[in-house]
N, C-alpha and C. Protein backbone atom coordinates (compact mmCIF):
# COMPACT_ATOMS: atom_id res chain seq x y z
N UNK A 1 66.33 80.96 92.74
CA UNK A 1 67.32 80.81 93.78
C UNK A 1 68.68 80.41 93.18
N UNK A 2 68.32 79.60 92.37
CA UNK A 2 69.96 79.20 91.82
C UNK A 2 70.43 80.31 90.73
N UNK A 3 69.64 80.99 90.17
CA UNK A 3 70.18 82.45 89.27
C UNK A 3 71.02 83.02 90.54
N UNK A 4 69.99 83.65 91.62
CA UNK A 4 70.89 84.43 92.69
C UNK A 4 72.22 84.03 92.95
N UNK A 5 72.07 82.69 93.32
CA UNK A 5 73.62 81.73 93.70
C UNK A 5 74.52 81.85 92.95
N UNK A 6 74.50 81.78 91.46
CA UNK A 6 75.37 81.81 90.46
C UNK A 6 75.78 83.37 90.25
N UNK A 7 74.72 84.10 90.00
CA UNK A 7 75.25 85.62 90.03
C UNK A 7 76.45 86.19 91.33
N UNK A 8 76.07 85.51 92.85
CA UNK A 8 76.83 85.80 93.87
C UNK A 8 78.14 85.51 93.64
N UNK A 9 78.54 83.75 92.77
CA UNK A 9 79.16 83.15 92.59
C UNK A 9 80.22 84.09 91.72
N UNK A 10 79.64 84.71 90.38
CA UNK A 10 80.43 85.18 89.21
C UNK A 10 81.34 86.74 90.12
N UNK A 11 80.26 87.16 91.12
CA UNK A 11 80.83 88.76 91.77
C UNK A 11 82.08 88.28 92.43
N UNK A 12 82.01 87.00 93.54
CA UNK A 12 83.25 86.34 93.94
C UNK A 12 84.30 86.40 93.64
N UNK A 13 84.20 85.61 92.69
CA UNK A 13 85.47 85.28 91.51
C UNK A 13 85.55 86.54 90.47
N UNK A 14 84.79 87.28 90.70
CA UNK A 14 85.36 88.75 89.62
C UNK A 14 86.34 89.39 90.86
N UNK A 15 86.29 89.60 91.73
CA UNK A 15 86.65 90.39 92.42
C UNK A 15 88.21 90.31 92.74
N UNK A 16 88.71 89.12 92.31
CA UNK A 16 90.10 88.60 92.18
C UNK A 16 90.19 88.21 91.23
N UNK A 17 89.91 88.41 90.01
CA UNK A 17 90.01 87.82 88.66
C UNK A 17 91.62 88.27 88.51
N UNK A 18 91.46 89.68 88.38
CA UNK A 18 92.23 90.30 87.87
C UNK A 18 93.89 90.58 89.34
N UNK A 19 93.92 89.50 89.98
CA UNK A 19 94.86 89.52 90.75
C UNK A 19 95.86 89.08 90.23
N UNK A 20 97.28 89.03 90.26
CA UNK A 20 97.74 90.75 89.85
C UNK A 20 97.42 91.07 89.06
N UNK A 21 97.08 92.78 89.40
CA UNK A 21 97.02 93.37 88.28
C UNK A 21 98.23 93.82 87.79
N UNK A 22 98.58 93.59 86.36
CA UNK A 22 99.82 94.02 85.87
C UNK A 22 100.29 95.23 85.13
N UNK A 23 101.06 96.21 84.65
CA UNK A 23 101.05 97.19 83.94
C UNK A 23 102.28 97.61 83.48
N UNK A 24 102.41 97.97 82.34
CA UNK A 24 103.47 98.37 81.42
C UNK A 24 103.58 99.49 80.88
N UNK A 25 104.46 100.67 80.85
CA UNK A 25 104.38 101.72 80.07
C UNK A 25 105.87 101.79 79.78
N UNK A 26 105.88 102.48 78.69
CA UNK A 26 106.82 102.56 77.99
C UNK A 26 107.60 104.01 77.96
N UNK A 27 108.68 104.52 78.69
CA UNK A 27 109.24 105.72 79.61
C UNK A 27 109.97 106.10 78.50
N UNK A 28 110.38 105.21 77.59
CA UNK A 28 112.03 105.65 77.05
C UNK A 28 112.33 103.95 75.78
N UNK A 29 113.10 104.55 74.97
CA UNK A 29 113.31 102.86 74.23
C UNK A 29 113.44 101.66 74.75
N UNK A 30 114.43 102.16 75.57
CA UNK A 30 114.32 100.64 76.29
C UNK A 30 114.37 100.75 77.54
N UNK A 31 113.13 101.53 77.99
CA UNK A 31 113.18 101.24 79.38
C UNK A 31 111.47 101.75 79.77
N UNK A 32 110.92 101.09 80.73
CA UNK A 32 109.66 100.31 81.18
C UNK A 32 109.39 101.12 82.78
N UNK A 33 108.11 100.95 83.19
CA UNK A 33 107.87 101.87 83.86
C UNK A 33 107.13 100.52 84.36
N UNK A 34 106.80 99.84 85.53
CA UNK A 34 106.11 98.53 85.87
C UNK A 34 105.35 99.02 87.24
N UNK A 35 104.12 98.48 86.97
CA UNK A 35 102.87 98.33 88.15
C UNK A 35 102.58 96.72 88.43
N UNK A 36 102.53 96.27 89.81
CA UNK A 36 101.86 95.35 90.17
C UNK A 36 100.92 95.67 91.61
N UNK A 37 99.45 95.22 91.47
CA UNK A 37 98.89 95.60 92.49
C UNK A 37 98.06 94.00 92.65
N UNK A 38 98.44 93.60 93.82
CA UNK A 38 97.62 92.69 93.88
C UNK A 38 96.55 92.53 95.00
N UNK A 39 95.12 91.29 94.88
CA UNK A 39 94.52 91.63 96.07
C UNK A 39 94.81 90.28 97.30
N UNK A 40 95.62 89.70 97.62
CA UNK A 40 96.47 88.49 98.06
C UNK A 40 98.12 88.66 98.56
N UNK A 41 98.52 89.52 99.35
CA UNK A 41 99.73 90.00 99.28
C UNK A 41 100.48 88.78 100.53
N UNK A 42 101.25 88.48 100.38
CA UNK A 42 102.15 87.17 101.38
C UNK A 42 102.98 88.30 102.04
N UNK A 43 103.88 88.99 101.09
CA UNK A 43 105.23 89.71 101.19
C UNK A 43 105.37 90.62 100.12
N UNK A 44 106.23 91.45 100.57
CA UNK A 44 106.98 92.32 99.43
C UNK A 44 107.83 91.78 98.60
N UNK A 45 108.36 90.56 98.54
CA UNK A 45 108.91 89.64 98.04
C UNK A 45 108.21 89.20 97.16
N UNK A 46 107.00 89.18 97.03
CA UNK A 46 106.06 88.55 96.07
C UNK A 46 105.51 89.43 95.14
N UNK A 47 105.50 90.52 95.21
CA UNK A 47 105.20 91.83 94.38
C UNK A 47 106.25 92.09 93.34
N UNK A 48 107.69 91.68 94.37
CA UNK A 48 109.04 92.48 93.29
C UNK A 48 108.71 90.81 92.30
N UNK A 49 108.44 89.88 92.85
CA UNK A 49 108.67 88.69 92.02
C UNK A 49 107.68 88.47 90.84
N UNK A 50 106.79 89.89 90.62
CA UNK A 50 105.77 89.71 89.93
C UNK A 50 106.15 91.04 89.06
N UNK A 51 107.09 92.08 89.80
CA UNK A 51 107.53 93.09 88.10
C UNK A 51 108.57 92.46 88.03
N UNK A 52 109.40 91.26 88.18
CA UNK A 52 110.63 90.75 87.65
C UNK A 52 109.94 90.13 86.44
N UNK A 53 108.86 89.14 86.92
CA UNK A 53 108.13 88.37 86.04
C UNK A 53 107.70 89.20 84.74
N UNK A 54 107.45 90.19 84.95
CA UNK A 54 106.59 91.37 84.08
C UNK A 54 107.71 91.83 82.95
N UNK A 55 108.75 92.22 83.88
CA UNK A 55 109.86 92.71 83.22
C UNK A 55 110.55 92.12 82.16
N UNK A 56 110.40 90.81 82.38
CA UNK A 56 110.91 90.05 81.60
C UNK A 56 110.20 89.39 80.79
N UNK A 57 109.22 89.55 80.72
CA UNK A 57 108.04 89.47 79.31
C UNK A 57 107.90 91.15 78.73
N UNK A 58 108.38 91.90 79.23
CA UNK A 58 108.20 93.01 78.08
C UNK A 58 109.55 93.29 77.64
N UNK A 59 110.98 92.47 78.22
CA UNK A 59 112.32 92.57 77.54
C UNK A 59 112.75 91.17 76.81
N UNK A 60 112.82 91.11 75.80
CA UNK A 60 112.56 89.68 75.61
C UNK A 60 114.46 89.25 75.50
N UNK A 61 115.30 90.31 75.26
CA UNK A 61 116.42 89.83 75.44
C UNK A 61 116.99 89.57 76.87
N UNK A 62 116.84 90.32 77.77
CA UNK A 62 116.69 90.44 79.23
C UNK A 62 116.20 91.45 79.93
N UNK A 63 115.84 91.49 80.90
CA UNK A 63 116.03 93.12 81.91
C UNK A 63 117.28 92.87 82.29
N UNK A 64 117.28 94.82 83.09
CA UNK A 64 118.06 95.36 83.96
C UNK A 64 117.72 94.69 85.45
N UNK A 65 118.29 95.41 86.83
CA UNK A 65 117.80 95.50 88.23
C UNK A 65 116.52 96.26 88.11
N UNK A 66 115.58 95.99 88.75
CA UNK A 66 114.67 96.85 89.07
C UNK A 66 115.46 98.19 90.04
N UNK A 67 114.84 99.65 89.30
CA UNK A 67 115.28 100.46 89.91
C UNK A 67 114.01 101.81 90.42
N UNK A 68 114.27 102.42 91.20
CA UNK A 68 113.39 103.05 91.54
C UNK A 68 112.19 102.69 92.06
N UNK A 69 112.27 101.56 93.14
CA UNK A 69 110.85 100.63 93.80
C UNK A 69 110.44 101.43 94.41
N UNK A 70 108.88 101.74 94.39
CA UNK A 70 108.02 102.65 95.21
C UNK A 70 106.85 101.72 95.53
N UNK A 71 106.53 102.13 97.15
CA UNK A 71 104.93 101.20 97.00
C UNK A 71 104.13 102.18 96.52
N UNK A 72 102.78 102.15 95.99
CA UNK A 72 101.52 102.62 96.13
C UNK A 72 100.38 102.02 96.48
N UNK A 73 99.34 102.70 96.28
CA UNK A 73 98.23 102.39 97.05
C UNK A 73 97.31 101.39 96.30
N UNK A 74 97.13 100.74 97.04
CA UNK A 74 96.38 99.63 95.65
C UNK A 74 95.19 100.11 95.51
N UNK A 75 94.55 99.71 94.29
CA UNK A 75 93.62 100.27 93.50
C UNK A 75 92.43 98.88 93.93
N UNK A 76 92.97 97.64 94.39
CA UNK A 76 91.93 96.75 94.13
C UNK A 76 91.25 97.04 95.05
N UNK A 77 90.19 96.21 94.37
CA UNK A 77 89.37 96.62 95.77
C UNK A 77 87.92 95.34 95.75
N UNK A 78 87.29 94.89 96.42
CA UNK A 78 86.33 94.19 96.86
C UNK A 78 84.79 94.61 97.33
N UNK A 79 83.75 93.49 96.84
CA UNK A 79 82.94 93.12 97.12
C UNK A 79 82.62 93.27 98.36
N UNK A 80 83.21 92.16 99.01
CA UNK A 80 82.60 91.96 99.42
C UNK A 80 83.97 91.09 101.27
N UNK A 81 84.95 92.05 101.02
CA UNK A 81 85.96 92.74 101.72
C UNK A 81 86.46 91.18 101.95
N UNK A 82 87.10 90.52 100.58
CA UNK A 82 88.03 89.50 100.60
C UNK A 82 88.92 89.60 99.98
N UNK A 83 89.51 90.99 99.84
CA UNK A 83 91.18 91.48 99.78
C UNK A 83 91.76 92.16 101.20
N UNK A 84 91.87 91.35 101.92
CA UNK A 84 92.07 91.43 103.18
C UNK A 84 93.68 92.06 103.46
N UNK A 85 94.27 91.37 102.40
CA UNK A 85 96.17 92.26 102.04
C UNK A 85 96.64 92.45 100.77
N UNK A 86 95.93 94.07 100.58
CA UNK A 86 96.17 94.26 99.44
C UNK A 86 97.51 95.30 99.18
N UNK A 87 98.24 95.46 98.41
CA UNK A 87 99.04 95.93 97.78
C UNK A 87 99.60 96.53 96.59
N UNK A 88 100.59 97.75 96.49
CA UNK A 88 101.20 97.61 94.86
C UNK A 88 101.95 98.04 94.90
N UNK A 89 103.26 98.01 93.82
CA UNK A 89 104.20 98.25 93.65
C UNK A 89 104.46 98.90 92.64
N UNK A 90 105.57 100.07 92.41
CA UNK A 90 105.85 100.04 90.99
C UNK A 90 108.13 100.46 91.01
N UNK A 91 108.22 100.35 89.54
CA UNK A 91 109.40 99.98 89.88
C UNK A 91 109.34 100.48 88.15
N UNK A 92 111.01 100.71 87.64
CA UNK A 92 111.75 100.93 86.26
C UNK A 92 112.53 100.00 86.37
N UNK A 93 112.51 99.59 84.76
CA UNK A 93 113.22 98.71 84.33
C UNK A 93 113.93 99.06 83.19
N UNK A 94 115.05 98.97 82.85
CA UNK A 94 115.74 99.13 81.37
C UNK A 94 116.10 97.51 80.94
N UNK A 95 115.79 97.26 79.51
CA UNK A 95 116.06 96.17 78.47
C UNK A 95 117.19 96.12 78.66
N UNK A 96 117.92 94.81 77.93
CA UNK A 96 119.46 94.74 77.72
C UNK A 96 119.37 94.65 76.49
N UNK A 97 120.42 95.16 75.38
CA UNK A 97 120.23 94.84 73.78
C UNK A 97 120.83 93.83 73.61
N UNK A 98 120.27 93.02 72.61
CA UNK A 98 120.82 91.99 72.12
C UNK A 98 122.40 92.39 71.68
């Protein structure tokens, strides 16, 4: 009984582990192609605040504006249907050079 419990336990917490999910590709030298999909959405405000966040760990001198914001369809998905507002975003970014 307590194996079962703990196994239920680990599917739980997998199922939002990976909230946000984050993503980076690389379009051009200095410029970034950004995914955020999360399974916890408040606002759209909270998505752009998560490829700003993004953006600026893959530009280490600065980013640009986010340009080109598109929603898509989120990919997450659940167990056990406790991504109740899910979401994603994606958006370009260009570096600034030092």
């Amino acid at each position: 009984m307590r194996t079962a419990a703990g196994v239920l336990l680990v599917l739980l917490l997998a199922g939002c582990q990976s909230d946000p999910a984050l993503h980076a590709a690389r379009i051009g030298p200095t410029q970034y192609r950004l995914q955020v999909d999360r399974c916890h959405v408040i606002d759209r405000a909270q998505l752009e605040g998560d490829l700003r966040a993004l953006a600026a760990r893959k530009c280490p001198a600065g980013a640009g504006a986010l340009e080109n914001i598109q929603s898509l369809p989120s990919r997450q998905g659940s167990l056990f249907g406790e991504c109740l507002r899910r979401a994603a975003l994606q958006a370009e970014v260009r570096c600034l050079t030092p």
